[in-house]
Protein backbone atom coordinates (compact mmCIF):
# COMPACT_ATOMS: atom_id res chain seq x y z
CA UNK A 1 -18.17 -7.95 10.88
CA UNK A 2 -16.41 -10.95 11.71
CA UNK A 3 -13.67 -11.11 14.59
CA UNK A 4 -10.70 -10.80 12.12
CA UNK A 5 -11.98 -8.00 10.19
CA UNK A 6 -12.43 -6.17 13.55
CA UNK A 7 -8.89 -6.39 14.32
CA UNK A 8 -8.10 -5.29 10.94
CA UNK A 9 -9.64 -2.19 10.90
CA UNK A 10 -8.29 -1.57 14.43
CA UNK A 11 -4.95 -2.38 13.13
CA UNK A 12 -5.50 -0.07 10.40
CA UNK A 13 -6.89 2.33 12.27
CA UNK A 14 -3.90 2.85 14.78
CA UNK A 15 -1.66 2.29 11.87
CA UNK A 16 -3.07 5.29 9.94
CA UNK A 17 -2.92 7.34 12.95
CA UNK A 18 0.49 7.82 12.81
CA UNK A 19 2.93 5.78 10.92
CA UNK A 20 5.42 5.41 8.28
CA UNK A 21 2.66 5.27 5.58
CA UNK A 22 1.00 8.23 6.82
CA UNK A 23 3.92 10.52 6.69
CA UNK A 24 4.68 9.30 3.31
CA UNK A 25 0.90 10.34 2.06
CA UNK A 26 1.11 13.45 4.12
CA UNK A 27 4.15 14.49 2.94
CA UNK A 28 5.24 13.67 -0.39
CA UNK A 29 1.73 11.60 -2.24
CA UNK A 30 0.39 13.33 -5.35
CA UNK A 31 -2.47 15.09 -3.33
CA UNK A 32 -0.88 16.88 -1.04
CA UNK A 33 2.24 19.92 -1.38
CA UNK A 34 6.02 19.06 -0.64
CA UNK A 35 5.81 22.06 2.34
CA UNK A 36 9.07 20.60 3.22
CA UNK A 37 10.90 20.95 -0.26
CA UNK A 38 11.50 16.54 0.34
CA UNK A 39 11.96 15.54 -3.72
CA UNK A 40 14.57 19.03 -4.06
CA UNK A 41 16.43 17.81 -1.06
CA UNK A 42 16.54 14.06 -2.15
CA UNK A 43 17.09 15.35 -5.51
CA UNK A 44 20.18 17.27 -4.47
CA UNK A 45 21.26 14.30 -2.57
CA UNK A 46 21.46 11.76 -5.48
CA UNK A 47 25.46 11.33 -5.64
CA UNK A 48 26.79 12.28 -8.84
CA UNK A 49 27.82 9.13 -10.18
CA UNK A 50 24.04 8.09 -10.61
CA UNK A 51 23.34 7.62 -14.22
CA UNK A 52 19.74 9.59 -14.32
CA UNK A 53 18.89 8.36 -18.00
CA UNK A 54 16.25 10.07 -19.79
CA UNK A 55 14.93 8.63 -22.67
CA UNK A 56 14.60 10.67 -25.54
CA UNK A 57 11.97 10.20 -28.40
CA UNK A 58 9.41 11.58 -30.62
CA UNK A 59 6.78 10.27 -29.00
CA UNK A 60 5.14 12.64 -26.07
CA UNK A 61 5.48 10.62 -23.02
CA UNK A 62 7.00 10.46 -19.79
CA UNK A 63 10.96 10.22 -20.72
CA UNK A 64 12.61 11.09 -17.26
CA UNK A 65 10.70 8.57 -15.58
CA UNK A 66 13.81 6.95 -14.44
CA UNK A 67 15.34 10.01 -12.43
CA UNK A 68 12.36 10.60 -11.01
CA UNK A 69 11.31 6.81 -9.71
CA UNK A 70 14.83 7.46 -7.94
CA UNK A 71 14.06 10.71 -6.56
CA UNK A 72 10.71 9.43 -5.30
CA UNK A 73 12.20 6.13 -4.25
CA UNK A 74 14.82 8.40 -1.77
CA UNK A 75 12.61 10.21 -0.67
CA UNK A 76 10.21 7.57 0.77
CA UNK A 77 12.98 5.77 2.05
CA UNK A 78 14.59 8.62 3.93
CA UNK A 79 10.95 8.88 5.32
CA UNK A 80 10.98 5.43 7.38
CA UNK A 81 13.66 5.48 10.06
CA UNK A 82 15.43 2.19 9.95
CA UNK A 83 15.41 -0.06 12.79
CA UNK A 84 18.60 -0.74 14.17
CA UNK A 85 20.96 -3.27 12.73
CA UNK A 86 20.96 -6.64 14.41
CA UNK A 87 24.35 -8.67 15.45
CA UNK A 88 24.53 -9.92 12.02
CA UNK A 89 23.33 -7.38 9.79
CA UNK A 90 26.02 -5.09 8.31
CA UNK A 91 23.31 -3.38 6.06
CA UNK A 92 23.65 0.73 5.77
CA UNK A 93 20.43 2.43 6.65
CA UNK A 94 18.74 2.63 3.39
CA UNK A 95 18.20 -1.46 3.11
CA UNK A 96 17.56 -1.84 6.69
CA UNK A 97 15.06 1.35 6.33
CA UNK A 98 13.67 0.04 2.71
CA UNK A 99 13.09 -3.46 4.07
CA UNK A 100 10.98 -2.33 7.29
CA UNK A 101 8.71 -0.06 4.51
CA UNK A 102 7.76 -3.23 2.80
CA UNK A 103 6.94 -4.57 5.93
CA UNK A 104 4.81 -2.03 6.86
CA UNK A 105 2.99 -2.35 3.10
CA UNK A 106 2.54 -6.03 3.78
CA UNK A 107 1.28 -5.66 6.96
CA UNK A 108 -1.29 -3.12 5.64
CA UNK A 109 -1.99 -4.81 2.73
CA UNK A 110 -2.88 -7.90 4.87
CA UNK A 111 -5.54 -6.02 6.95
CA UNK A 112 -6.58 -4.40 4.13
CA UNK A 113 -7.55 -8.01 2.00
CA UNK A 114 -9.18 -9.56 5.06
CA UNK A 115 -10.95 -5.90 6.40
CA UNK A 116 -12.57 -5.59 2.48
CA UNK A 117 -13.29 -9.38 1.92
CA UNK A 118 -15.60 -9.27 4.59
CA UNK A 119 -17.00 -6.03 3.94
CA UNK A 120 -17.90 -7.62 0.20
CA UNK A 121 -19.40 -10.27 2.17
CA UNK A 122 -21.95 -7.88 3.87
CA UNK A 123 -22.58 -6.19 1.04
CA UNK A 124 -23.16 -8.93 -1.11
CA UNK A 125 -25.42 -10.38 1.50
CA UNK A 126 -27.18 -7.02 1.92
CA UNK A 127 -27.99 -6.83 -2.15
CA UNK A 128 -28.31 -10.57 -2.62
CA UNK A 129 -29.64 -12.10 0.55
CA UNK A 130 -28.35 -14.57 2.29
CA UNK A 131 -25.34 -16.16 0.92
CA UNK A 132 -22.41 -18.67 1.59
CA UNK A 133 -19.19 -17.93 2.05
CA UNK A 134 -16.44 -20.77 1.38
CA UNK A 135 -12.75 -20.26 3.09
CA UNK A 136 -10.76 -21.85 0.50
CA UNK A 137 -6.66 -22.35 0.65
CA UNK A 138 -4.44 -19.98 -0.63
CA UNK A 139 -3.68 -20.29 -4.66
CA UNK A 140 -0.12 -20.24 -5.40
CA UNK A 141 2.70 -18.26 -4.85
CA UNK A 142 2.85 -15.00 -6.97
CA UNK A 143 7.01 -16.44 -7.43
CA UNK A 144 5.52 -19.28 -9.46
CA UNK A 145 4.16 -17.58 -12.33
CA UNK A 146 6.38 -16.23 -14.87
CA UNK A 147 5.72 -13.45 -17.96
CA UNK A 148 8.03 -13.27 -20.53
CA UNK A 149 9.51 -9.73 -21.42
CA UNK A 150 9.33 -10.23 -25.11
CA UNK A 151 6.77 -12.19 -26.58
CA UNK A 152 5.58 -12.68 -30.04
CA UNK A 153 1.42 -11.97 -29.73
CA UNK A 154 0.07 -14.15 -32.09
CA UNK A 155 1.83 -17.11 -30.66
CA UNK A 156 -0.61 -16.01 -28.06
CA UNK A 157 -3.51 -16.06 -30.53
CA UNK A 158 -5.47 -19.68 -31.70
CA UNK A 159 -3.23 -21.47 -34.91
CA UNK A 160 -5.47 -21.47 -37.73
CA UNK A 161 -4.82 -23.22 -41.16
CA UNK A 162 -2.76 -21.37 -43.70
CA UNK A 163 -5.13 -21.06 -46.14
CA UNK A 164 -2.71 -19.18 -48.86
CA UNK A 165 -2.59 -21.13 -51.99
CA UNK A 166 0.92 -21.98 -53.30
């Protein structure tokens, strides 16, 4: 592997150890049990003013996925401890503790993209033979691209002559 993804996997490797990540898939992820009764006590946290809005239909799906994004989203927050406020920052805990857990996802996310893009080098080069791999520069921003909400789908599809008579 090349130099970088080396340090990647180290990186990931210590950060899997222990970390902010790990106690989140340890403790609350779909795989394992909540031992430590985390989503009851974040439940029983949520202040009642919180509008938990379950949405009520026919249809069988997932209505209360609101309330429980916000249970899950407490949870994992009260999971990374939050670094301590700077001169300037007048943040409570939750942002300051929220804003170091995307941190940590970037930072894992990074190692992860440049540990696996190598790894599909070798691979590819191990099923295809030699090969060349091309560094190119980065595409653009993920900020720049825009989806509307609402869209009608067959402005989406090719215009084709109204052939109706009349």
């Amino acid at each position: 592997m090349s130099p970088d993804a080396n340090t990647a996997l180290n990186s990931l490797k210590r950060h899997f150890g222990r970390s902010p990540l790990s106690a989140i898939r340890n403790k609350i992820s779909f795989h394992y049990s909540d031992k430590e009764n985390l989503t009851e006590k974040n439940f029983q946290q949520l202040a009642e003013s919180e509008p938990l809005l379950f949405y009520l239909s026919k249809t069988v799906s997932n209505s209360f996925y609101y309330a429980g994004e916000l249970v899950a989203q407490s949870t994992t927050i009260n999971l990374r401890a939050a670094p301590a406020a700077g001169p300037n920052d007048d943040r409570s805990r939750e942002p300051r503790a929220f804003n170091a857990l995307c941190s940590d996802v970037i930072a894992v996310s990074r190692d992860i993209t440049e540990l696996f893009g190598d790894l599909i080098g070798i691979l590819s080069e191990d099923a295809c033979g030699q090969i060349t791999i091309e560094q190119i520069a980065d595409g653009p921003k993920l900020s720049t691209f825009s989806l509307p909400y609402f869209f009608n789908e067959n402005d989406a599809l090719p215009h084709r002559a109204d052939h109706r008579d009349g």
